[in-house]
Protein backbone atom coordinates (compact mmCIF):
# COMPACT_ATOMS: atom_id res chain seq x y z
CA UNK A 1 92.11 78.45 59.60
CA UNK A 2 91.99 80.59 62.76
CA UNK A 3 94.78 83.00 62.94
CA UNK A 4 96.31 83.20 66.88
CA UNK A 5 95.55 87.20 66.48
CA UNK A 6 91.95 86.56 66.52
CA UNK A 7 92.12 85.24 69.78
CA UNK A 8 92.84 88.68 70.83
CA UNK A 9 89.76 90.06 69.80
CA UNK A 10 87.22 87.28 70.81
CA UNK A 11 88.83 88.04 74.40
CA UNK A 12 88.34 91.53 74.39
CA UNK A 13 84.74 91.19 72.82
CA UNK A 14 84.43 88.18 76.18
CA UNK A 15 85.48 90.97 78.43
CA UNK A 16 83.51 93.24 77.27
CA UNK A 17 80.59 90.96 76.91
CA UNK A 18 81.24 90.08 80.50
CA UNK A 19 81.53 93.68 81.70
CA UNK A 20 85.20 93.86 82.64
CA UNK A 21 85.98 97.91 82.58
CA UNK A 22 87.59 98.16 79.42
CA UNK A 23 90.82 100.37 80.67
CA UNK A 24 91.79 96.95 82.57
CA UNK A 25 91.27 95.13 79.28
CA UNK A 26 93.87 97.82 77.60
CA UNK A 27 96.22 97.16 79.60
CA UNK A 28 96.51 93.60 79.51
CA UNK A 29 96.26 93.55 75.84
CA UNK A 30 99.10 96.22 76.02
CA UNK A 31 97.24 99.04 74.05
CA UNK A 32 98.62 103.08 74.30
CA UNK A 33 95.19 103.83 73.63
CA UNK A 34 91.48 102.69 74.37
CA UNK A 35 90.27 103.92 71.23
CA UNK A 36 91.46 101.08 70.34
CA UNK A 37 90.63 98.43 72.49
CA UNK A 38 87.00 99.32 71.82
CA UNK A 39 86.68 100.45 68.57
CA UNK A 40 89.24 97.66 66.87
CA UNK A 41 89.56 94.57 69.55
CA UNK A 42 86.14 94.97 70.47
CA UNK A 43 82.81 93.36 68.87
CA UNK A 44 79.24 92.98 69.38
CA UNK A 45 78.13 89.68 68.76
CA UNK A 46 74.35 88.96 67.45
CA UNK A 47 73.53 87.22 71.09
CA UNK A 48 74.67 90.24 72.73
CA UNK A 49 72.76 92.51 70.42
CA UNK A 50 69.38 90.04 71.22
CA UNK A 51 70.36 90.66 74.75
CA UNK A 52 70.04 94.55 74.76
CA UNK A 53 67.15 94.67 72.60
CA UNK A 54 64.99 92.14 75.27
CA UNK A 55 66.35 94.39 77.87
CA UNK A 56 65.53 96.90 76.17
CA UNK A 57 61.46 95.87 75.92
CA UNK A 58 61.16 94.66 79.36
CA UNK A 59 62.07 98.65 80.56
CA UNK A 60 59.26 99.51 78.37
């Protein structure tokens, strides 16, 4: 089962993924801090990790 918290960091993970600044995404998940926005809400999926690497080669 999925707990409701997780939902918090899937969105800030979308954000991010989506490149919404990641102050605005601190605020509306109410954080004092975005240490911890990024380094605790924050993820970097597989598909986004495939994504920078084939960017990545076509700047070569």
């Amino acid at each position: 089962m999925t707990h409701p918290h997780t939902l918090r960091h899937t969105y800030a993970t979308r954000c991010y993924e989506n490149g919404v600044d990641q102050q605005v995404v601190q605020k509306l998940l109410g954080h004092s801090t975005l240490v911890m926005t990024t380094d605790l809400y924050t993820h970097v999926s597989e598909e986004k990790k495939k994504e920078e690497v084939a960017e990545l080669k076509i700047l070569a």
